[in-house]
PDB file of N, CA and C in Angstrom:
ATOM      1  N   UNK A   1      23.825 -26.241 -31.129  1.00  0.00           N
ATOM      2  CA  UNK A   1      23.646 -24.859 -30.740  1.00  0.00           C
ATOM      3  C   UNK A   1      22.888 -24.818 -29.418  1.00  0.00           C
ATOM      4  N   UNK A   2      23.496 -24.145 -28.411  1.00  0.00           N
ATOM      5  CA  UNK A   2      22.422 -24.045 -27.484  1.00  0.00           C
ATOM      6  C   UNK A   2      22.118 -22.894 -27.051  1.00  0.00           C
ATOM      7  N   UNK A   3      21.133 -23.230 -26.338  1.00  0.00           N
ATOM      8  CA  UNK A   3      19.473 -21.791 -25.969  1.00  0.00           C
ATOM      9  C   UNK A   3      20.387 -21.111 -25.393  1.00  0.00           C
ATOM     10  N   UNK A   4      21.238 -21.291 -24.522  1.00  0.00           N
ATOM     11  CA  UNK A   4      22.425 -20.306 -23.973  1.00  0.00           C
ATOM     12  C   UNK A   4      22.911 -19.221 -24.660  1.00  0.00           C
ATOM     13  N   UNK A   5      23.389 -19.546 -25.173  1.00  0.00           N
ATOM     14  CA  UNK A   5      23.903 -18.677 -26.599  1.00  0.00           C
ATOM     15  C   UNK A   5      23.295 -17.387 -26.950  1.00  0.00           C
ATOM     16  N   UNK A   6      22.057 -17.375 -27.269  1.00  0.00           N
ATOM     17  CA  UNK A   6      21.024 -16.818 -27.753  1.00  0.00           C
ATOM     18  C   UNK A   6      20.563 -15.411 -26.418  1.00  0.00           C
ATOM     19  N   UNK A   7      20.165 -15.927 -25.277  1.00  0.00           N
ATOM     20  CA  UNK A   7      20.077 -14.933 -24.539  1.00  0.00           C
ATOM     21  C   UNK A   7      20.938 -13.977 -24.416  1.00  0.00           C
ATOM     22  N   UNK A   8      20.829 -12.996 -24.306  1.00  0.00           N
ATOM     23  CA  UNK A   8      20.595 -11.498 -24.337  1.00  0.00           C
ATOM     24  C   UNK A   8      21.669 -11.028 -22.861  1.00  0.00           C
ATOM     25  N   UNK A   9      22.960 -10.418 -22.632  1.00  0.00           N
ATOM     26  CA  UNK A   9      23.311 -10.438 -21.209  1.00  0.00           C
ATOM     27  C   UNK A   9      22.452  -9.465 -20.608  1.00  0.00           C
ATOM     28  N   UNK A  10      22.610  -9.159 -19.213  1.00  0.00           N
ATOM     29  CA  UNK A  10      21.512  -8.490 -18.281  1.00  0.00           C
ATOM     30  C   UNK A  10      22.516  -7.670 -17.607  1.00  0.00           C
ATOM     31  N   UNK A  11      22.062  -6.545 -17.173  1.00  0.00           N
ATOM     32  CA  UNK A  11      23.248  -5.774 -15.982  1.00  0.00           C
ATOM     33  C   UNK A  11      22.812  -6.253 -14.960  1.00  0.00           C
ATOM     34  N   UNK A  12      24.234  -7.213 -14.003  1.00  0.00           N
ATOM     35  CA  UNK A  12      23.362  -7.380 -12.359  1.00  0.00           C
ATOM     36  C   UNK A  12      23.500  -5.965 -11.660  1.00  0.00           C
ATOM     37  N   UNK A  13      22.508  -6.109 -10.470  1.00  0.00           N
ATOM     38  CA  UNK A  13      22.496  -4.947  -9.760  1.00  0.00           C
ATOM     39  C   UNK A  13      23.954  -4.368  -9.550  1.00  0.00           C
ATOM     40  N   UNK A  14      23.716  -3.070  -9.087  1.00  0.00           N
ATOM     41  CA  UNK A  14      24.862  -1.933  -8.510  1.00  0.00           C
ATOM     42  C   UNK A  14      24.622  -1.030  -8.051  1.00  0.00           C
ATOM     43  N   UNK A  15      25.289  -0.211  -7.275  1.00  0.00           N
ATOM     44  CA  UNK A  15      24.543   0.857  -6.566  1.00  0.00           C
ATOM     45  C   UNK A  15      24.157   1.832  -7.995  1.00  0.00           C
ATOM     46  N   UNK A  16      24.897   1.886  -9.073  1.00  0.00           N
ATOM     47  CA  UNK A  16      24.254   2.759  -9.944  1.00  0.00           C
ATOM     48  C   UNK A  16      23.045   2.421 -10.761  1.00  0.00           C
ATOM     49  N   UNK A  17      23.057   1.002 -10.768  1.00  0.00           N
ATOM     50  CA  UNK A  17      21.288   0.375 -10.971  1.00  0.00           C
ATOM     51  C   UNK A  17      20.341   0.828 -10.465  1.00  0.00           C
ATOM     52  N   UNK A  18      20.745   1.401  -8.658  1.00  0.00           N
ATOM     53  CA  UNK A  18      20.020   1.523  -7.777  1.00  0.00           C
ATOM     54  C   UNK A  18      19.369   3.029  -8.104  1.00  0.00           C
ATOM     55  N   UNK A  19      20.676   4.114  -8.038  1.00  0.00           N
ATOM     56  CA  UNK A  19      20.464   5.229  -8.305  1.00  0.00           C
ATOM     57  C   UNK A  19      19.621   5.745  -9.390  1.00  0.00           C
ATOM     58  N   UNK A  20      19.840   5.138 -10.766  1.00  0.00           N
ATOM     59  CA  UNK A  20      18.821   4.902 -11.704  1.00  0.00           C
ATOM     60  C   UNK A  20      17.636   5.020 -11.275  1.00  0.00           C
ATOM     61  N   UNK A  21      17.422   3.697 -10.623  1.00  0.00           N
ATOM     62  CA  UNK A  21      15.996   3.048 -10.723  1.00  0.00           C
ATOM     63  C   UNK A  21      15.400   4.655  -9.332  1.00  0.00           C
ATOM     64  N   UNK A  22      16.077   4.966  -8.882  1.00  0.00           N
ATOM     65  CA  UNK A  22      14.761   6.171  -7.612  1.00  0.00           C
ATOM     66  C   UNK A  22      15.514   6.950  -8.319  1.00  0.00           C
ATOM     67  N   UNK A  23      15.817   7.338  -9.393  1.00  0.00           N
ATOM     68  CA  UNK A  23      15.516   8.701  -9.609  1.00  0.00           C
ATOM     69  C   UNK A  23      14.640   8.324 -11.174  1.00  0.00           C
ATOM     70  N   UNK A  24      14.572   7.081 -12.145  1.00  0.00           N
ATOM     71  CA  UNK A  24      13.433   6.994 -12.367  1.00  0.00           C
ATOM     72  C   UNK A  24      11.950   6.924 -11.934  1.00  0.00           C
ATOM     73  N   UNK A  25      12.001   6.744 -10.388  1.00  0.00           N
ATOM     74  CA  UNK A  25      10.619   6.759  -9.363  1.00  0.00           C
ATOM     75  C   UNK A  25      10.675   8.316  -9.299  1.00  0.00           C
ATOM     76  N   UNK A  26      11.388   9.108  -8.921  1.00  0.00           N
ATOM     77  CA  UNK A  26      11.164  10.246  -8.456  1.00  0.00           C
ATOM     78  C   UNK A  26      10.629  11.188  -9.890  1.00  0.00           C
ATOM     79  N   UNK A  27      11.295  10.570 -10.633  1.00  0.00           N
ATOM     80  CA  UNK A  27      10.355  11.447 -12.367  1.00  0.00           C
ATOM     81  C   UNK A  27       9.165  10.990 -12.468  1.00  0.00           C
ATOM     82  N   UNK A  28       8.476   9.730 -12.248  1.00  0.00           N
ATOM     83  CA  UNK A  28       7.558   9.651 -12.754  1.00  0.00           C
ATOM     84  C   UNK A  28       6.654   9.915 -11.545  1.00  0.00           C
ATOM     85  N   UNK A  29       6.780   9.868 -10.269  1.00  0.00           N
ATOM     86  CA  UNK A  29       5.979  10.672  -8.998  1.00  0.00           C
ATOM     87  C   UNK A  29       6.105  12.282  -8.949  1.00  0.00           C
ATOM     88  N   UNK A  30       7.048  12.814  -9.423  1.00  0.00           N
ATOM     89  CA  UNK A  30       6.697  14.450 -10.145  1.00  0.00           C
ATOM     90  C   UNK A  30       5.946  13.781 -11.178  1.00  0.00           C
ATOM     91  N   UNK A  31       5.686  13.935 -12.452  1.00  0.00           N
ATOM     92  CA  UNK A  31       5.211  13.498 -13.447  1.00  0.00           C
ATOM     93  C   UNK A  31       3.574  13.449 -13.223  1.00  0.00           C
ATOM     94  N   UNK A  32       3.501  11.926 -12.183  1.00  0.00           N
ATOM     95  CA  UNK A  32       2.403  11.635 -11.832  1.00  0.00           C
ATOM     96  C   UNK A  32       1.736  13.132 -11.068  1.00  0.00           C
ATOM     97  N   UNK A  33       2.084  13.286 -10.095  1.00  0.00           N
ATOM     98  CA  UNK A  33       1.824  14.971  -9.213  1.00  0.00           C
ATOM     99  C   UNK A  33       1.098  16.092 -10.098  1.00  0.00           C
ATOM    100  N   UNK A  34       1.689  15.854 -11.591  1.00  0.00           N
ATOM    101  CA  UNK A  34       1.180  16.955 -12.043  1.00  0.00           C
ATOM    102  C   UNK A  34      -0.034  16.630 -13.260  1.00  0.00           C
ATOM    103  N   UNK A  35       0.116  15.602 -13.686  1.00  0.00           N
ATOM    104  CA  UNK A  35      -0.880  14.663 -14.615  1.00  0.00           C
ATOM    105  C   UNK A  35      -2.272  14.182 -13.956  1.00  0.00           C
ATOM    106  N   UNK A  36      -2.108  13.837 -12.559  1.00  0.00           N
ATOM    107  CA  UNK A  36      -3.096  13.285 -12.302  1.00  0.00           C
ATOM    108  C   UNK A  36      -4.286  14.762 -11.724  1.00  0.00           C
ATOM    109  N   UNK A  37      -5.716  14.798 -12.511  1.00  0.00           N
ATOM    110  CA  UNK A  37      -5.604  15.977 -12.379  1.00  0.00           C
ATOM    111  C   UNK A  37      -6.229  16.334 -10.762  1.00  0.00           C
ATOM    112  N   UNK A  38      -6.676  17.396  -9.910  1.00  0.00           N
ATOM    113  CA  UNK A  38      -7.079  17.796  -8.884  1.00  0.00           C
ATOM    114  C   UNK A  38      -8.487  17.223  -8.849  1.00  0.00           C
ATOM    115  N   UNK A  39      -9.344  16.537 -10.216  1.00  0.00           N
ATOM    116  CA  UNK A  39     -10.441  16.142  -9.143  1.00  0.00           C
ATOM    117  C   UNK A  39     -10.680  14.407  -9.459  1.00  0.00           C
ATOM    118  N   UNK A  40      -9.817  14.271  -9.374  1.00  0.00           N
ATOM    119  CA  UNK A  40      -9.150  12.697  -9.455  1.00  0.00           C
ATOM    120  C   UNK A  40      -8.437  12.711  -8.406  1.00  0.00           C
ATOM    121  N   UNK A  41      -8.214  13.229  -7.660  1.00  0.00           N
ATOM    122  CA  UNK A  41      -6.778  13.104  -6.648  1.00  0.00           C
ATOM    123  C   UNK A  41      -7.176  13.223  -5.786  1.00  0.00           C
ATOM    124  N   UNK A  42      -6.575  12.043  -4.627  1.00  0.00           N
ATOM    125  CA  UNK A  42      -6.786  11.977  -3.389  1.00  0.00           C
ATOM    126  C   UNK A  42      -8.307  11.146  -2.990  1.00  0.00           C
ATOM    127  N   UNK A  43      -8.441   9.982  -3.816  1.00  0.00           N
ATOM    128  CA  UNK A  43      -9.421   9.264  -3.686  1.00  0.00           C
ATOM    129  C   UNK A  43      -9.838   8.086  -2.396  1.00  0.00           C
ATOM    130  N   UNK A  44      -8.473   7.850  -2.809  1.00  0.00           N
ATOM    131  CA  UNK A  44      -8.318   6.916  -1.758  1.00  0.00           C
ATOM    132  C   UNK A  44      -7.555   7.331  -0.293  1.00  0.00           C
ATOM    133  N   UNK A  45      -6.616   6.265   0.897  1.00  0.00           N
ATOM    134  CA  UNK A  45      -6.301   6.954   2.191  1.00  0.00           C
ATOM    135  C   UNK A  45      -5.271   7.469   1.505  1.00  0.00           C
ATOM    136  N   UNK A  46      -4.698   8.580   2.464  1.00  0.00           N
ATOM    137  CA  UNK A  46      -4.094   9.180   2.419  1.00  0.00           C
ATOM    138  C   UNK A  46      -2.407   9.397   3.141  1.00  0.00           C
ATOM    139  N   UNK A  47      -1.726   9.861   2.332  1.00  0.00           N
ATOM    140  CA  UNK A  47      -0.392   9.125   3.078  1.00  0.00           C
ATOM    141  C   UNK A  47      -0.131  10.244   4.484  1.00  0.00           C
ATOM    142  N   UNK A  48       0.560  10.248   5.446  1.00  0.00           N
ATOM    143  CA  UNK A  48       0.773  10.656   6.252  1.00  0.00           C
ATOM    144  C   UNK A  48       2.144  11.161   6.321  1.00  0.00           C
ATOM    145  N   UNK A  49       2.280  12.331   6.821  1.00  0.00           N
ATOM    146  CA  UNK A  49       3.599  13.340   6.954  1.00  0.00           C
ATOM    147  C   UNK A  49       4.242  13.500   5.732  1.00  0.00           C
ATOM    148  N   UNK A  50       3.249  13.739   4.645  1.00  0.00           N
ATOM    149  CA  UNK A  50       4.138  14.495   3.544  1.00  0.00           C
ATOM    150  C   UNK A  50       3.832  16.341   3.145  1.00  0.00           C
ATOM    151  N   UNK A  51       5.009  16.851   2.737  1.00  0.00           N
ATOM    152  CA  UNK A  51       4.653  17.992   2.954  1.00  0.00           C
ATOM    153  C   UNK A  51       3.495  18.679   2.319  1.00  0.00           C
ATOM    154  N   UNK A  52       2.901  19.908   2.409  1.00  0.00           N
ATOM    155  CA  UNK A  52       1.750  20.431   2.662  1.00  0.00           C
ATOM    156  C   UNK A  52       1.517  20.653   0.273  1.00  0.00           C
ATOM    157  N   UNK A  53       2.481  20.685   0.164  1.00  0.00           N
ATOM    158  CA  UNK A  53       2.511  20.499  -1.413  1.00  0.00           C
ATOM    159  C   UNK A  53       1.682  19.255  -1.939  1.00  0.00           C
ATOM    160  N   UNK A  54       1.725  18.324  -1.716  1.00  0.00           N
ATOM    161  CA  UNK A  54       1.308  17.148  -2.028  1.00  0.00           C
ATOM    162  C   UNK A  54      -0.057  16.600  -1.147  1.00  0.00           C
ATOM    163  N   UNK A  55      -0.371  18.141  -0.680  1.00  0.00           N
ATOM    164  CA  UNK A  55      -2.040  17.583  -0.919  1.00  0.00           C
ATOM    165  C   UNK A  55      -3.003  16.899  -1.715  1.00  0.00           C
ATOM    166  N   UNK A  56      -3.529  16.021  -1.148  1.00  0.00           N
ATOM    167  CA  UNK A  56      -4.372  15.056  -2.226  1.00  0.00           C
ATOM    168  C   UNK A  56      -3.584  14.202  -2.633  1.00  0.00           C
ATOM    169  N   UNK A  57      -2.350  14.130  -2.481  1.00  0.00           N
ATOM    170  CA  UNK A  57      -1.214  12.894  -3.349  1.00  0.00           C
ATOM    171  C   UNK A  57      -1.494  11.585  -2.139  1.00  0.00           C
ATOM    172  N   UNK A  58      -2.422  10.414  -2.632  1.00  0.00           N
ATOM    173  CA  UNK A  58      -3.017   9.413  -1.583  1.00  0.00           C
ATOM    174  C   UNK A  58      -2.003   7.847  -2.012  1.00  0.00           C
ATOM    175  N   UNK A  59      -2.330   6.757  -1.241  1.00  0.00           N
ATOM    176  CA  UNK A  59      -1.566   5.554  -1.428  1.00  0.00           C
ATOM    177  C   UNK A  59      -1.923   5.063  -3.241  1.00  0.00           C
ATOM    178  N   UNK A  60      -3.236   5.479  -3.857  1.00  0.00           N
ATOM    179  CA  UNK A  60      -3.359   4.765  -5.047  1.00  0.00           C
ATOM    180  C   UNK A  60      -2.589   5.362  -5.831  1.00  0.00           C
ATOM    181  N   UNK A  61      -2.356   6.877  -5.774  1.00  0.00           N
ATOM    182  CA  UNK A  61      -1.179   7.690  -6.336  1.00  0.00           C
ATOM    183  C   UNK A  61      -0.079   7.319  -6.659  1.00  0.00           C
ATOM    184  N   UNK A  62       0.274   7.039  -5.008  1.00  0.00           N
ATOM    185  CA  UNK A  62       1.717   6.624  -5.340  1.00  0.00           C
ATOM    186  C   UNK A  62       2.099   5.195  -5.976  1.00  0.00           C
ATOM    187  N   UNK A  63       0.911   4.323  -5.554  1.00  0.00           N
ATOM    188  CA  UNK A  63       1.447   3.093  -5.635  1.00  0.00           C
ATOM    189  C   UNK A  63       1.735   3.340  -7.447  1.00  0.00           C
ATOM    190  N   UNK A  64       0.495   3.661  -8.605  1.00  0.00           N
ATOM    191  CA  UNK A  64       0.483   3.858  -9.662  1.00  0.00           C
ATOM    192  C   UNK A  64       1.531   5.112 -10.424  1.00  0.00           C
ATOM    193  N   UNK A  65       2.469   5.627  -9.461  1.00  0.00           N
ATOM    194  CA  UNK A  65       3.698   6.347 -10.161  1.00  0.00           C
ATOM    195  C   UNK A  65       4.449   5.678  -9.934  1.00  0.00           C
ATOM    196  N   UNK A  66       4.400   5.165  -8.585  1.00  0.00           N
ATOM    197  CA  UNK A  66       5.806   4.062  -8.462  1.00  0.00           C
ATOM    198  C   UNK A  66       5.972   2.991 -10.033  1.00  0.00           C
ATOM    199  N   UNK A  67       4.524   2.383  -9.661  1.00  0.00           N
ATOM    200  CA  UNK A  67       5.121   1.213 -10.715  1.00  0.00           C
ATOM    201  C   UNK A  67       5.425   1.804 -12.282  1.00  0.00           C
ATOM    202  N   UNK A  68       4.630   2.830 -12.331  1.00  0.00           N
ATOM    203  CA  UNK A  68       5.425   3.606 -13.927  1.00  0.00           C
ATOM    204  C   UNK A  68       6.434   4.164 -13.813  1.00  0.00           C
ATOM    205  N   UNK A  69       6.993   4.336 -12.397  1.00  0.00           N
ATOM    206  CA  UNK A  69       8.616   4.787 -12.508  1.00  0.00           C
ATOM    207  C   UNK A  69       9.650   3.330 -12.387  1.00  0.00           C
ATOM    208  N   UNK A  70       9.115   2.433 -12.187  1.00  0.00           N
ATOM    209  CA  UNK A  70       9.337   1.002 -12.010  1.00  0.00           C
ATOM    210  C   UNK A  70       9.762   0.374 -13.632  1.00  0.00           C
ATOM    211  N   UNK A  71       8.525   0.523 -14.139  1.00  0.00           N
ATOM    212  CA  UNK A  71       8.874   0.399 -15.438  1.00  0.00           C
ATOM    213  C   UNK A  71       9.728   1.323 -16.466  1.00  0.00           C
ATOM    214  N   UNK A  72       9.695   2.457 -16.433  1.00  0.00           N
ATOM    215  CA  UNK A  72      10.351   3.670 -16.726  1.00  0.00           C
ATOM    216  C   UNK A  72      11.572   2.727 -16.252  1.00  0.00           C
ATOM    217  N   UNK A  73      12.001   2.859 -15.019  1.00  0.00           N
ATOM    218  CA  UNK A  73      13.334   2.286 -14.491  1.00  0.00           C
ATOM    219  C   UNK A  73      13.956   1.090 -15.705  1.00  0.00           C
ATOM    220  N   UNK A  74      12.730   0.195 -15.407  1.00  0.00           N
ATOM    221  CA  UNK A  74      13.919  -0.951 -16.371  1.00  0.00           C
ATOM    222  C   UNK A  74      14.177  -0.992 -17.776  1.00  0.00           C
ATOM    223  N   UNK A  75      13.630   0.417 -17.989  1.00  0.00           N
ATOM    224  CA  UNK A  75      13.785   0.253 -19.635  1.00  0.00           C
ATOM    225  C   UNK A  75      14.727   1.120 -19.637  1.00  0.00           C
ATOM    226  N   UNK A  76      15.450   1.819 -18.527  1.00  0.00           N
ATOM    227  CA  UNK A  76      16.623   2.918 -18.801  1.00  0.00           C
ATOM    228  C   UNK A  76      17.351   1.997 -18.311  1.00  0.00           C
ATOM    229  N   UNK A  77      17.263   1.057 -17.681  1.00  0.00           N
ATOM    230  CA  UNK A  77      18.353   0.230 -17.061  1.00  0.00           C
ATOM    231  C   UNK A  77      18.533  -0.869 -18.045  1.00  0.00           C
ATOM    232  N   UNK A  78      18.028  -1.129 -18.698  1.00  0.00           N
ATOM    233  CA  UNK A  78      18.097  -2.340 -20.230  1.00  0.00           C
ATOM    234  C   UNK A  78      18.856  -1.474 -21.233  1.00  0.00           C
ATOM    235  N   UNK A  79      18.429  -0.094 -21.489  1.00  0.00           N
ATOM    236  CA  UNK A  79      18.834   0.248 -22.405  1.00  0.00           C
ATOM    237  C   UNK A  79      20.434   1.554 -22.300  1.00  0.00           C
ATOM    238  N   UNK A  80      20.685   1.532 -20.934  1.00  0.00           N
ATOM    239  CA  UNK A  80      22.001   2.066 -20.073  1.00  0.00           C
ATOM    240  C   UNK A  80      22.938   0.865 -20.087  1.00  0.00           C
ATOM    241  N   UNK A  81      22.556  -0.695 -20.008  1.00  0.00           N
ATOM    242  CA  UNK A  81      22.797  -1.598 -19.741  1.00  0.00           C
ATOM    243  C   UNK A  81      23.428  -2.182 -21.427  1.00  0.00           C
ATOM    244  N   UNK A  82      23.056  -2.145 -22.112  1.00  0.00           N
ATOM    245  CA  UNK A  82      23.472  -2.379 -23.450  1.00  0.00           C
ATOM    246  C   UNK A  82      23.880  -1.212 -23.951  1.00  0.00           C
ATOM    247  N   UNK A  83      24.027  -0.423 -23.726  1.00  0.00           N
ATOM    248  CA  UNK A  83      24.789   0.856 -24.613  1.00  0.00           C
ATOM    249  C   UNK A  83      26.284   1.002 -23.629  1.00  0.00           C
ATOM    250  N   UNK A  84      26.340  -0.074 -22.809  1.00  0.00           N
ATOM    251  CA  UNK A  84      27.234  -0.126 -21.516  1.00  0.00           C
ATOM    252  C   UNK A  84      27.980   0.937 -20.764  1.00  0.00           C
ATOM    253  N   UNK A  85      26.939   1.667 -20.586  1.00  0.00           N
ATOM    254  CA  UNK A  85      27.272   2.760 -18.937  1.00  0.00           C
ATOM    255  C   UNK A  85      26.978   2.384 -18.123  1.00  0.00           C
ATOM    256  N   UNK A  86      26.547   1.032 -17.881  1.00  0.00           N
ATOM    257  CA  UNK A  86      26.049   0.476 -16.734  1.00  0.00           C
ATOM    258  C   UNK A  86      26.791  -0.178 -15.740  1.00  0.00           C
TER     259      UNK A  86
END
């Protein structure tokens, strides 16, 4: 029997992997926007030329929605990926 066997297949990338994965970033950076509350926000620098809405939305912000839309991402893409719409 070999270990081959046993693993699990994976979806390789595609542009609809892609599409997935930023519009799982873009839910969880709304998400984040509205969770994180106003006197927590904007601790750190601050990003430059975003619109006047996203005051206080700084680099630790984003970096910490990204990666929960990151993760968010691969668990819709694992689980899009085995239910095969992927």
């Amino acid at each position: 029997m070999s270990i081959q066997s046993n693993v699990p297949t994976t979806v390789s990338w595609s542009v609809g992997v892609g599409i997935v994965m930023v519009i799982c970033n873009l839910v969880a950076i709304f998400i984040g926007f509205y969770a994180i509350s106003k006197e927590n926000r904007g601790q750190g620098p601050s990003l430059p030329g975003l619109p006047r809405m996203f005051t206080g939305f700084g680099v630790p912000e984003l970096l910490a929605t990204a990666s929960f839309g990151h993760i968010l991402g691969a668990g819709v893409v694992l689980a899009l990926g085995n239910a095969g719409v992927l």
